[in-house]
C-alpha atoms as a PDB file:
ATOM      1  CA  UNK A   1      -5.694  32.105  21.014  1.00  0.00           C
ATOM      2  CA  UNK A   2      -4.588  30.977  17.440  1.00  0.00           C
ATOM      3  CA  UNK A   3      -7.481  30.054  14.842  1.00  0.00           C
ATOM      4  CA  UNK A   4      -5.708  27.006  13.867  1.00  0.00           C
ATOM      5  CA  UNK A   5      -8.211  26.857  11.014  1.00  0.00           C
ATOM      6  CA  UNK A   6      -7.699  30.186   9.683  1.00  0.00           C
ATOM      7  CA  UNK A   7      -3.873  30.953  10.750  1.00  0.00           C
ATOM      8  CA  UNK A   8      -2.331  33.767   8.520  1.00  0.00           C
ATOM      9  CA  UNK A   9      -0.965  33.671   5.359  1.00  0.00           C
ATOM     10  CA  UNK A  10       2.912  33.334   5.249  1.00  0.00           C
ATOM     11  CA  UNK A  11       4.746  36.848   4.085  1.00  0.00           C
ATOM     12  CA  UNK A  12       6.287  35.228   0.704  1.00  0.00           C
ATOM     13  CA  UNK A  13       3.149  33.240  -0.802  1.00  0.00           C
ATOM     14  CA  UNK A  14       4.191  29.165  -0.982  1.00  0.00           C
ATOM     15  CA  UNK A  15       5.404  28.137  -4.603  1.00  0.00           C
ATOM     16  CA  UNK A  16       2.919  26.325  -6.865  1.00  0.00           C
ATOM     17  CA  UNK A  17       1.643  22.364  -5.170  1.00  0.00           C
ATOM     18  CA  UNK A  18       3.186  23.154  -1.791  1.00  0.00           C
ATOM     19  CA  UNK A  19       2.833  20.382   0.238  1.00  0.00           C
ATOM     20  CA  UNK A  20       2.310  20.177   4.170  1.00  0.00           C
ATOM     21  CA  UNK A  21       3.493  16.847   4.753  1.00  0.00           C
ATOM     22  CA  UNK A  22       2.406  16.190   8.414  1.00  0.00           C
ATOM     23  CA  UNK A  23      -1.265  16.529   9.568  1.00  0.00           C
ATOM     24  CA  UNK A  24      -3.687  14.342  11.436  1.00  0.00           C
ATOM     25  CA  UNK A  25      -7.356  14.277  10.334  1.00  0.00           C
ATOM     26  CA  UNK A  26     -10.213  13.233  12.944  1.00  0.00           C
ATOM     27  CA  UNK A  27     -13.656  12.727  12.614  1.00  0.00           C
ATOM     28  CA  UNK A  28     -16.453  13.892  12.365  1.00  0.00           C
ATOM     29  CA  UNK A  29     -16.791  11.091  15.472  1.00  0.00           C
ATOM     30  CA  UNK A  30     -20.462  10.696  14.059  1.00  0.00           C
ATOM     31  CA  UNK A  31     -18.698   8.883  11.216  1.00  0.00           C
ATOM     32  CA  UNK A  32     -15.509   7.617  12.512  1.00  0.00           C
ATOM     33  CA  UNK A  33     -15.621   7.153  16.013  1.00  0.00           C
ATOM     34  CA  UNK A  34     -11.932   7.169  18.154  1.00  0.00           C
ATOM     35  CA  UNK A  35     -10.986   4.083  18.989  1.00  0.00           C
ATOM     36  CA  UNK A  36     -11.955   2.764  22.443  1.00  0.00           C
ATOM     37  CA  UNK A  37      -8.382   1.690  23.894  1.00  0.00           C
ATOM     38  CA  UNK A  38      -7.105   4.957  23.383  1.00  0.00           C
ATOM     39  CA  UNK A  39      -4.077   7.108  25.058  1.00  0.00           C
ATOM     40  CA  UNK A  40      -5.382  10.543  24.243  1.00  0.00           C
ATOM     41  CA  UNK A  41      -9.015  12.030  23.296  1.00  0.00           C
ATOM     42  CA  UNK A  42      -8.467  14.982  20.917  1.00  0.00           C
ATOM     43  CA  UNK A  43     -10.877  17.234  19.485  1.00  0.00           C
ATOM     44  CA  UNK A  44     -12.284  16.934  15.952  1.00  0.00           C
ATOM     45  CA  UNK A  45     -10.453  17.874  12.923  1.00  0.00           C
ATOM     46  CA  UNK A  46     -11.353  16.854   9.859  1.00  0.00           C
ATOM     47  CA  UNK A  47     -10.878  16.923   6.464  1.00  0.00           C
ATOM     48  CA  UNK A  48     -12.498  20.016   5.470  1.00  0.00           C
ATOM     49  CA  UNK A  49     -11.174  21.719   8.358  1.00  0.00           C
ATOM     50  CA  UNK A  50      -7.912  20.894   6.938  1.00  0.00           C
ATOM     51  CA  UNK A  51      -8.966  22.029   3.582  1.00  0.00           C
ATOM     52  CA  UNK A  52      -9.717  24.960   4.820  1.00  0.00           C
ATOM     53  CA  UNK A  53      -6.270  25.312   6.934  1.00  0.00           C
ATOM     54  CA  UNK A  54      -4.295  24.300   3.758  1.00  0.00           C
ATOM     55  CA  UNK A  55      -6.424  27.517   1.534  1.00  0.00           C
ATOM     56  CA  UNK A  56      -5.576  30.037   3.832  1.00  0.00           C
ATOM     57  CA  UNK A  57      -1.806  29.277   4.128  1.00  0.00           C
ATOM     58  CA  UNK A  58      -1.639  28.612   0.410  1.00  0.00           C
ATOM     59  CA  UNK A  59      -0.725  24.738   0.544  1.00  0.00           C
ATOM     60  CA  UNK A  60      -1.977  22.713  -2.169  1.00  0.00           C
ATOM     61  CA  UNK A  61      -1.303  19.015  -1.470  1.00  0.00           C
ATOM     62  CA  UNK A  62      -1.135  17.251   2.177  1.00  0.00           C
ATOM     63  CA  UNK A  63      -0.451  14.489   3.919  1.00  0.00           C
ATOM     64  CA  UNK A  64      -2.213  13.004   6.573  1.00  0.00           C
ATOM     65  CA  UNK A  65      -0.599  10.561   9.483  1.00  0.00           C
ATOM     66  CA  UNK A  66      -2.830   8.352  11.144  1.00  0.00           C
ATOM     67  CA  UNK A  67      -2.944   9.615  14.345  1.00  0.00           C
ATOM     68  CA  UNK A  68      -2.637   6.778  17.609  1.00  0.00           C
ATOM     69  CA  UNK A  69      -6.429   7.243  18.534  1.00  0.00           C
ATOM     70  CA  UNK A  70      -7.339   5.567  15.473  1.00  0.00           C
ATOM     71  CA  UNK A  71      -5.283   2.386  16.474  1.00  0.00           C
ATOM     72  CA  UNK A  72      -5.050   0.537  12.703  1.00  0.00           C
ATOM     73  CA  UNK A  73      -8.808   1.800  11.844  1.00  0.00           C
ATOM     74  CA  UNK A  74      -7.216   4.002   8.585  1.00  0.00           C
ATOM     75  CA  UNK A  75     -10.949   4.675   8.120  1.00  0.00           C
ATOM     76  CA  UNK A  76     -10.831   8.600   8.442  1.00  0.00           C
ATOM     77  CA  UNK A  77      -7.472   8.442   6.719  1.00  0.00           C
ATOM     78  CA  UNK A  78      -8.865   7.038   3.762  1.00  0.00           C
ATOM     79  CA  UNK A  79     -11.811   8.803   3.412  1.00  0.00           C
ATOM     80  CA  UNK A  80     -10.025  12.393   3.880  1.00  0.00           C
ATOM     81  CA  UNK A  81      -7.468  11.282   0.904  1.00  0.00           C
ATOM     82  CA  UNK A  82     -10.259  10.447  -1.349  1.00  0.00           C
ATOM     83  CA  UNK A  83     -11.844  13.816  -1.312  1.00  0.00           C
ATOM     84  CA  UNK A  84      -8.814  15.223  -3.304  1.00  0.00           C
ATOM     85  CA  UNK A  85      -7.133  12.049  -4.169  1.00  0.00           C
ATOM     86  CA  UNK A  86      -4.586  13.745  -6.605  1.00  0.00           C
ATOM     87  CA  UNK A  87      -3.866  16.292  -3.778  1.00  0.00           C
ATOM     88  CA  UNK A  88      -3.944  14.431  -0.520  1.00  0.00           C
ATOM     89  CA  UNK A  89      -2.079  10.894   0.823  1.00  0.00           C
ATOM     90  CA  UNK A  90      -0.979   9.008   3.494  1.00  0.00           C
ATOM     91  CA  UNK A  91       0.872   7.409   6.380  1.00  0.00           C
ATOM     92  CA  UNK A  92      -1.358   4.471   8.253  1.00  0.00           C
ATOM     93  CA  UNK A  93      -0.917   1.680  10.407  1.00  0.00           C
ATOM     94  CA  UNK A  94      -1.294  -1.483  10.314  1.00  0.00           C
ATOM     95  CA  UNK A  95      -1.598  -4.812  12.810  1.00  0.00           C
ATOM     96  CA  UNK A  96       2.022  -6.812  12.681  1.00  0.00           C
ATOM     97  CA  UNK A  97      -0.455  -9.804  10.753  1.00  0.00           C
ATOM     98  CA  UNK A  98      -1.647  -7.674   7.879  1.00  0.00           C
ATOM     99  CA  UNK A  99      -1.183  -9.542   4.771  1.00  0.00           C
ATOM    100  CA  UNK A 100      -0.095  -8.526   1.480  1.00  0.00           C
ATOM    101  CA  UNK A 101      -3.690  -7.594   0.267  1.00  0.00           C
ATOM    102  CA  UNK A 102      -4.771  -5.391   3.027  1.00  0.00           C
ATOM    103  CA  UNK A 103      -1.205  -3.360   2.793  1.00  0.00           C
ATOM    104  CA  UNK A 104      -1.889  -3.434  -1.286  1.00  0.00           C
ATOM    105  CA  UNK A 105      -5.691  -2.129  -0.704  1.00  0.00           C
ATOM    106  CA  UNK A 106      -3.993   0.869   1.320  1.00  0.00           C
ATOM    107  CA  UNK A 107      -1.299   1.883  -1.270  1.00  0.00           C
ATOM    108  CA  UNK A 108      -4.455   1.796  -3.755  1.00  0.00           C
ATOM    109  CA  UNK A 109      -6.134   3.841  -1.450  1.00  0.00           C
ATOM    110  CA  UNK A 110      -3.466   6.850  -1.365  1.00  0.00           C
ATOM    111  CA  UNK A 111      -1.223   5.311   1.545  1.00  0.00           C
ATOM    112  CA  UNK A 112       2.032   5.725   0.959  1.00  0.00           C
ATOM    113  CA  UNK A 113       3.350   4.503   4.308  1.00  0.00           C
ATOM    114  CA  UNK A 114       3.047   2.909   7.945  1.00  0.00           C
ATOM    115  CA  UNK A 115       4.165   4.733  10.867  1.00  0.00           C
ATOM    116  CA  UNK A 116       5.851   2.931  13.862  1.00  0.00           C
ATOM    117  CA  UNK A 117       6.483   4.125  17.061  1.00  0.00           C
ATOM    118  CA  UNK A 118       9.141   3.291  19.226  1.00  0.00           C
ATOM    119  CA  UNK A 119       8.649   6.447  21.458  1.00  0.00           C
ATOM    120  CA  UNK A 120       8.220   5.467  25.456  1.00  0.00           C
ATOM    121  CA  UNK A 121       6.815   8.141  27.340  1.00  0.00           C
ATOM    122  CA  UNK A 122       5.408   8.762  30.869  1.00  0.00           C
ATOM    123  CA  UNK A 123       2.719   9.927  30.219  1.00  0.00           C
ATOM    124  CA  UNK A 124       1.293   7.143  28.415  1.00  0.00           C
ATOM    125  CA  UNK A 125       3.331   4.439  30.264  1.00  0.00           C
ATOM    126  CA  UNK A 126       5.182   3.147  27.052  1.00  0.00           C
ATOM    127  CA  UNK A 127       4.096   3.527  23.787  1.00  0.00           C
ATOM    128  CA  UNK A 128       1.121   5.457  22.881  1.00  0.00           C
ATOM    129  CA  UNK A 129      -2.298   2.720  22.307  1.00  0.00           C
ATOM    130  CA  UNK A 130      -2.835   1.794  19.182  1.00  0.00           C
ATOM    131  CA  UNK A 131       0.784   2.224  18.067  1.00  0.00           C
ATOM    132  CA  UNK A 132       2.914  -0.284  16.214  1.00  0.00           C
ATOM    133  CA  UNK A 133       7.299  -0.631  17.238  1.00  0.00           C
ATOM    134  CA  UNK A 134      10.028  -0.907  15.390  1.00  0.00           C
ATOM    135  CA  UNK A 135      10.031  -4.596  16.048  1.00  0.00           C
ATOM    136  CA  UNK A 136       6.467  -5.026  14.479  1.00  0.00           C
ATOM    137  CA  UNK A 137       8.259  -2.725  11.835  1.00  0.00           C
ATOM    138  CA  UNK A 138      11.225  -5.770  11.610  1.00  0.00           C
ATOM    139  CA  UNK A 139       8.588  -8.558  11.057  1.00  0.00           C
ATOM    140  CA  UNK A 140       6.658  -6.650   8.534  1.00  0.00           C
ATOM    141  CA  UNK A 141       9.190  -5.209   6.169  1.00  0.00           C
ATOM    142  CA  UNK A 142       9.233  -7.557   2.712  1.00  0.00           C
ATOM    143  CA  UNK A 143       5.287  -6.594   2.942  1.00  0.00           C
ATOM    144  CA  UNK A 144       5.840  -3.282   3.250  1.00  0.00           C
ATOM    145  CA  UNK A 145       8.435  -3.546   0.211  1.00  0.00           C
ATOM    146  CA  UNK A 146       6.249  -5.451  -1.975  1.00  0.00           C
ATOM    147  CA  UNK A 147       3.211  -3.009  -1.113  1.00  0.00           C
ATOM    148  CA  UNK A 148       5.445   0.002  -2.234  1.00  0.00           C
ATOM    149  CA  UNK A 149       5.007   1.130   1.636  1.00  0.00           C
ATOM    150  CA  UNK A 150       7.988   3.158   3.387  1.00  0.00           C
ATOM    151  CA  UNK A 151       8.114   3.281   7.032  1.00  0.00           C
ATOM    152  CA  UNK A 152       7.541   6.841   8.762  1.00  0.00           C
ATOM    153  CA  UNK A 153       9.575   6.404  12.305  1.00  0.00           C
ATOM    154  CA  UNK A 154       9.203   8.252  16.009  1.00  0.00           C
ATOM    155  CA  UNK A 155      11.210   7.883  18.640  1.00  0.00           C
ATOM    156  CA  UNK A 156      14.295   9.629  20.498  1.00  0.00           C
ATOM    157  CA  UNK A 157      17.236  10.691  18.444  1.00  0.00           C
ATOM    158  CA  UNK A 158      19.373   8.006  20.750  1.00  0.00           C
ATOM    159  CA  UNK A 159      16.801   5.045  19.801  1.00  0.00           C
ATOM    160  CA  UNK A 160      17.012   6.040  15.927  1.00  0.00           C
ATOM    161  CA  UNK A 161      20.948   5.511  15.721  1.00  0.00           C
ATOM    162  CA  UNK A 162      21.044   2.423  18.155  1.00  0.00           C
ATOM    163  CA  UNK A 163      18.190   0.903  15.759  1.00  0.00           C
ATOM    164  CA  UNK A 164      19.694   2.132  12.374  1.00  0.00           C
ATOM    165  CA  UNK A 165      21.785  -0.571  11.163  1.00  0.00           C
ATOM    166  CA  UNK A 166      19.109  -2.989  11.474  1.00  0.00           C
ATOM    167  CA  UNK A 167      16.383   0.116   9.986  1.00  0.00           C
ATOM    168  CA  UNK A 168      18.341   0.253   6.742  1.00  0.00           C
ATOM    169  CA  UNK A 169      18.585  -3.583   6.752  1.00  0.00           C
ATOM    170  CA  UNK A 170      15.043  -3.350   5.973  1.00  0.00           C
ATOM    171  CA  UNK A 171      15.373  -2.361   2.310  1.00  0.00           C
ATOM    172  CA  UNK A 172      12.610   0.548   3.317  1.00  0.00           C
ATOM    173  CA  UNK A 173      12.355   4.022   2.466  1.00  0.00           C
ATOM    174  CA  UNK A 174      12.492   5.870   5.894  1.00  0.00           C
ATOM    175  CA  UNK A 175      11.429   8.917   7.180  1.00  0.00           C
ATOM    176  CA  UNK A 176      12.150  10.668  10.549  1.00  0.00           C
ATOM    177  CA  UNK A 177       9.333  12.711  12.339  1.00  0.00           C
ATOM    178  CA  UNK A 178       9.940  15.821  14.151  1.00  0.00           C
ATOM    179  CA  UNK A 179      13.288  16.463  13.591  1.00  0.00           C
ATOM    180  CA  UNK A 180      14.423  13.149  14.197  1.00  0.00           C
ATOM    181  CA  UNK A 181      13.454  14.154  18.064  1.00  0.00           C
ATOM    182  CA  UNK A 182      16.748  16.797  18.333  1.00  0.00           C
ATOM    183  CA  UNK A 183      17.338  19.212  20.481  1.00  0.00           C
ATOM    184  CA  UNK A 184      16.788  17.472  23.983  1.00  0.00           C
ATOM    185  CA  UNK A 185      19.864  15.871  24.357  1.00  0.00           C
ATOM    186  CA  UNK A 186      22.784  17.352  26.414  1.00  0.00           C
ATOM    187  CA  UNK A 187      25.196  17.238  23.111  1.00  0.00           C
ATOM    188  CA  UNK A 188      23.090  19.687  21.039  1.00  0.00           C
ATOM    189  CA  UNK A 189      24.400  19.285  17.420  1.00  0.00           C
ATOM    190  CA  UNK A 190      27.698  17.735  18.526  1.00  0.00           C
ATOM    191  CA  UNK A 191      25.631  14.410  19.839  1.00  0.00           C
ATOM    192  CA  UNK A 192      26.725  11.233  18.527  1.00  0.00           C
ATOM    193  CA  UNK A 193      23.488  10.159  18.003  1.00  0.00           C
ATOM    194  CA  UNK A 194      22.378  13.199  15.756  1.00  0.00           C
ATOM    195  CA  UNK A 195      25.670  13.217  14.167  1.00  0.00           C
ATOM    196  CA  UNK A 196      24.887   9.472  13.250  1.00  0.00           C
ATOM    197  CA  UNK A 197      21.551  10.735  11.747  1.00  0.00           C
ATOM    198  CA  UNK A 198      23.068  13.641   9.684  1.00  0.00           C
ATOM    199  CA  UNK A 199      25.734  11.183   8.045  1.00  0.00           C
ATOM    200  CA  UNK A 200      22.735   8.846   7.219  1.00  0.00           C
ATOM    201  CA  UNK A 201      21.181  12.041   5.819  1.00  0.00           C
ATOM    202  CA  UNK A 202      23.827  13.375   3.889  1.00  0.00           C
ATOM    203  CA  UNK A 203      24.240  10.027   1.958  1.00  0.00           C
ATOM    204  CA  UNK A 204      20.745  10.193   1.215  1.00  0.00           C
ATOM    205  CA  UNK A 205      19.352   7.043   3.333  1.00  0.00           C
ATOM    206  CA  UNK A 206      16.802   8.542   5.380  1.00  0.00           C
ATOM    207  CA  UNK A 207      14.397  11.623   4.828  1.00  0.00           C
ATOM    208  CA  UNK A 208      13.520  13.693   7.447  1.00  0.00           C
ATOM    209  CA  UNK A 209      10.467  16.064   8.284  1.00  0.00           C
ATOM    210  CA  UNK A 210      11.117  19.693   9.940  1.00  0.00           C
ATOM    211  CA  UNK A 211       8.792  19.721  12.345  1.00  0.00           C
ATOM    212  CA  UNK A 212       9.605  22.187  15.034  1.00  0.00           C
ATOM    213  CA  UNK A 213       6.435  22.934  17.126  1.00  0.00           C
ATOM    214  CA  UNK A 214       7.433  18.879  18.486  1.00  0.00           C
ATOM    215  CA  UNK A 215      11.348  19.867  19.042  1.00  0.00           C
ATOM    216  CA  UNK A 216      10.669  23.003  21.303  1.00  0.00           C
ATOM    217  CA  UNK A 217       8.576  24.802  23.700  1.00  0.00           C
ATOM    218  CA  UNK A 218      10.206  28.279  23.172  1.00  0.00           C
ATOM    219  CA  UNK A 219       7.743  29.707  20.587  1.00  0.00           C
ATOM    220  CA  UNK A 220       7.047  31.429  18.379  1.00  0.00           C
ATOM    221  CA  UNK A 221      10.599  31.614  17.380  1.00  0.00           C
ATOM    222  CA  UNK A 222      11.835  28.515  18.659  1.00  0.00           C
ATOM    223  CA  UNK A 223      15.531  29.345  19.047  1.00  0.00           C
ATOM    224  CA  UNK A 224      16.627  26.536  20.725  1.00  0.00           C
ATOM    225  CA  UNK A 225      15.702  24.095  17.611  1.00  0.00           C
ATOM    226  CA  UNK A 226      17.994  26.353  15.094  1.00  0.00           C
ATOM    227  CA  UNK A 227      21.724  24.667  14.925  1.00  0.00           C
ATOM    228  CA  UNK A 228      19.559  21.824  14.283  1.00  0.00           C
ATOM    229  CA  UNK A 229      17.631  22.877  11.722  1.00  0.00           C
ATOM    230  CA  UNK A 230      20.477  24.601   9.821  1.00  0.00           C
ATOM    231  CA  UNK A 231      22.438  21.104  10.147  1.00  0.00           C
ATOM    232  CA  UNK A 232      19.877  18.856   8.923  1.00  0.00           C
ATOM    233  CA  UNK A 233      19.432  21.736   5.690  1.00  0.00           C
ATOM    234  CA  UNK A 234      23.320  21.488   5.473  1.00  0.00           C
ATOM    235  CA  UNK A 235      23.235  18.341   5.330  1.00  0.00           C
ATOM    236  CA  UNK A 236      20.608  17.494   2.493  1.00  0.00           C
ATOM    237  CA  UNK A 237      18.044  19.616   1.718  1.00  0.00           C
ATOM    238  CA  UNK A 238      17.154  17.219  -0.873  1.00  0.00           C
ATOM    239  CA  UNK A 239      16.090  14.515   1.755  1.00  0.00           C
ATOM    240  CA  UNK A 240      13.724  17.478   4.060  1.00  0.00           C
ATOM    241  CA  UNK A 241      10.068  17.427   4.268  1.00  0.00           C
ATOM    242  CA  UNK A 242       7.887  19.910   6.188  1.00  0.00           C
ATOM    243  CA  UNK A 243       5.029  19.516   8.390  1.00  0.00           C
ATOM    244  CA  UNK A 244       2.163  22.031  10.416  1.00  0.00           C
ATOM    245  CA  UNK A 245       1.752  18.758  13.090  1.00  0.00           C
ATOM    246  CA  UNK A 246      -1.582  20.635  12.805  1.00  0.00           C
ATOM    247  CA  UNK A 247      -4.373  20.610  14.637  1.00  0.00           C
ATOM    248  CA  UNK A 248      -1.547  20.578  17.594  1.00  0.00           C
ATOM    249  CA  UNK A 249      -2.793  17.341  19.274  1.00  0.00           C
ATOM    250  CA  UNK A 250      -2.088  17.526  22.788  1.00  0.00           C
ATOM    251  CA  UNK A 251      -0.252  20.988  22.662  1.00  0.00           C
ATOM    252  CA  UNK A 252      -0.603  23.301  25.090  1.00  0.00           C
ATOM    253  CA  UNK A 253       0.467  25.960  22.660  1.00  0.00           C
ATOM    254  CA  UNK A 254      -1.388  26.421  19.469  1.00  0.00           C
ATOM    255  CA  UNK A 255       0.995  27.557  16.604  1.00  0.00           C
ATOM    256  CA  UNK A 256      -0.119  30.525  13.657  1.00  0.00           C
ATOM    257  CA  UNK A 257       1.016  28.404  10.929  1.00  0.00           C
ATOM    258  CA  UNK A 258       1.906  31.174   8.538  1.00  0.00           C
ATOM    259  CA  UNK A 259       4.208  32.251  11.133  1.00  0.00           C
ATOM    260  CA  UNK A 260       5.707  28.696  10.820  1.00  0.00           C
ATOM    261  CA  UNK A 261       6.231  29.207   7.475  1.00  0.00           C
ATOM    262  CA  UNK A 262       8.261  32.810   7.805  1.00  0.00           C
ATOM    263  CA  UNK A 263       9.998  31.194  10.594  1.00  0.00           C
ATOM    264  CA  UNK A 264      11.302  28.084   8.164  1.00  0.00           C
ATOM    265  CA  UNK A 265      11.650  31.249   5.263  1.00  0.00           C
ATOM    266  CA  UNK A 266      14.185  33.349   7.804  1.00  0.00           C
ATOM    267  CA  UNK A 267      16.150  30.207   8.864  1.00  0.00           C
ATOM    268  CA  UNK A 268      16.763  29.205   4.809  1.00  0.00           C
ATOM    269  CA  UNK A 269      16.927  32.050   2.820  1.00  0.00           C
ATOM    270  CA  UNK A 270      16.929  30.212  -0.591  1.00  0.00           C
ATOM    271  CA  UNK A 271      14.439  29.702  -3.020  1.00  0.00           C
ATOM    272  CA  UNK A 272      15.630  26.506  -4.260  1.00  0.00           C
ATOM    273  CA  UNK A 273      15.768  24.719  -1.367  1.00  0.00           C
ATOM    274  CA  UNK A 274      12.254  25.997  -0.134  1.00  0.00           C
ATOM    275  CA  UNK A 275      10.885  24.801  -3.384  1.00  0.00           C
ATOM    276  CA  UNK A 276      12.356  21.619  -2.463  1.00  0.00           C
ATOM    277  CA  UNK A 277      11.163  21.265   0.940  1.00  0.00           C
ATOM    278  CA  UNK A 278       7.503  22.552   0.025  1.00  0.00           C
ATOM    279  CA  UNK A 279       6.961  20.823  -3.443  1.00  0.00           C
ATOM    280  CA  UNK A 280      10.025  18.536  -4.940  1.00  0.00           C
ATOM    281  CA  UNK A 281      10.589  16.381  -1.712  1.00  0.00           C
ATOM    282  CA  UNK A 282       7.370  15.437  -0.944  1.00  0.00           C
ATOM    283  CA  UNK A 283       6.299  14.675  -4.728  1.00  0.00           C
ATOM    284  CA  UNK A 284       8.748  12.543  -5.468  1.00  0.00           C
ATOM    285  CA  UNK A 285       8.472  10.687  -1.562  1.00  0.00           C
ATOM    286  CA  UNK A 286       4.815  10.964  -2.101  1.00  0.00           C
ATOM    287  CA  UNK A 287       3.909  10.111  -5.478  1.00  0.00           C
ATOM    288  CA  UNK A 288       2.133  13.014  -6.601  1.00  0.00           C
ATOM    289  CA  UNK A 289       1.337  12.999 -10.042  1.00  0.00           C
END
């Protein structure tokens, strides 16, 4: 099995304030107990674990994303960014009725944005507990705007381009997890849908993270998920943000992340844009000083 705390190091060393820009932090459950309507129980991860992940890959900043056990308790969150608050932020949530001040204590407290979910799944019979929509998203947007909050978005690639118009009518930054969900429709890179996102992307109106262990099942190479990778770096690489997804919630299949990293390195041979993806991106989307 993979030591997801102690994967290998990549074969080219990351460039100075890498950034892994999708992780989930949990517990210790001594200290911040899972909330009790819950979809999913994962196991503990927490901040030090992930301190010790992000050492032995050679990442220097993260993010964390508030993972749907939590519900809108950023509790953990917020106490795993301030243990290296110049290194560390986040993405939280927040009930539809959170007023200006509580969104304005979170972007003091290293939040840089809510995530909404608009994925419906079997499993979970609809949205994952403790999740917010993109209709929640609708009603709260001028407080996210006058918080300095951007909106971090799941769902299927389909659901992104019906919603779009009405997601850039928000005024928000927006960023697209996994991949923007590719790679599981029947169009592959010629899908309307996609092709909707990767004009959106080109012109520089949405960001998107490059996720893959969420986009495939055929690891450790993933082959499936590589016309869209290459089109979403052809499109902008100046809009792309990478994540580890680590610790793997709810993943049968635990990923070495170095091997993530050599994977990304062999797809886009370039140094420039891989400084951009690991440090540039997420610094400016991130506020890293």
């Amino acid at each position: 099995m993979t030591d997801t705390l102690h994967p290998s190091p990549p074969a080219v060393p990351l460039p100075d304030l890498a950034c892994d820009a999708h992780a989930h932090v949990l517990g210790p459950y001594d200290r911040f107990p899972l909330a009790e309507d819950r979809s999913y129980t994962p196991p503990e991860a927490t901040a030090a674990m992930h301190a010790n992940m992000l050492d032995a890959v050679g990442f220097a900043r993260g993010v964390f994303v508030q993972p749907t056990a939590y519900g809108d308790d950023n509790g953990c969150l917020i106490d795993a960014i301030a243990q290296a608050p110049r290194a560390r932020a986040g993405i939280g949530v927040a009930e539809p009725e959170a007023d200006i001040g509580h969104l304005a204590g979170l972007a003091a407290a290293g939040v840089r944005g809510l995530r909404f979910v608009e994925m419906l799944s079997q499993r979970y019979g609809g949205r994952p507990k403790g999740s917010c929509g993109f209709a929640e998203l609708y009603a709260m947007a001028p407080r996210l705007r006058e918080a300095g909050l951007h909106a971090q978005l799941f769902s299927k690639t389909e659901t992104f381009a019906e919603h779009m118009p009405r997601l850039l009518d928000t005024g928000l930054p927006l960023v697209l997890d996994h991949m923007a969900t590719v790679g599981k429709s029947a169009g592959g890179v010629d899908d309307p849908s996609f092709q909707t996102l990767l004009a959106l992307l080109r012109e520089g109106r949405i960001w998107v993270k490059l996720t893959v262990v969420r986009r495939s099942t055929e690891a450790p190479d993933y082959p499936d998920a590589r016309a869209f990778h290459d089109a979403l770096v052809d499109a902008n690489p100046d809009r792309l943000l990478w994540g580890t997804d680590w610790p793997f919630v709810n993943m049968p299949h635990k990923p070495d992340i170095g091997r993530l990293i050599d994977l990304l390195d062999s797809w886009t041979a370039d140094e420039t844009i891989r400084r951009k993806i690991f440090v540039d991106n997420p610094a400016a989307l991130y506020r890293f000083g």
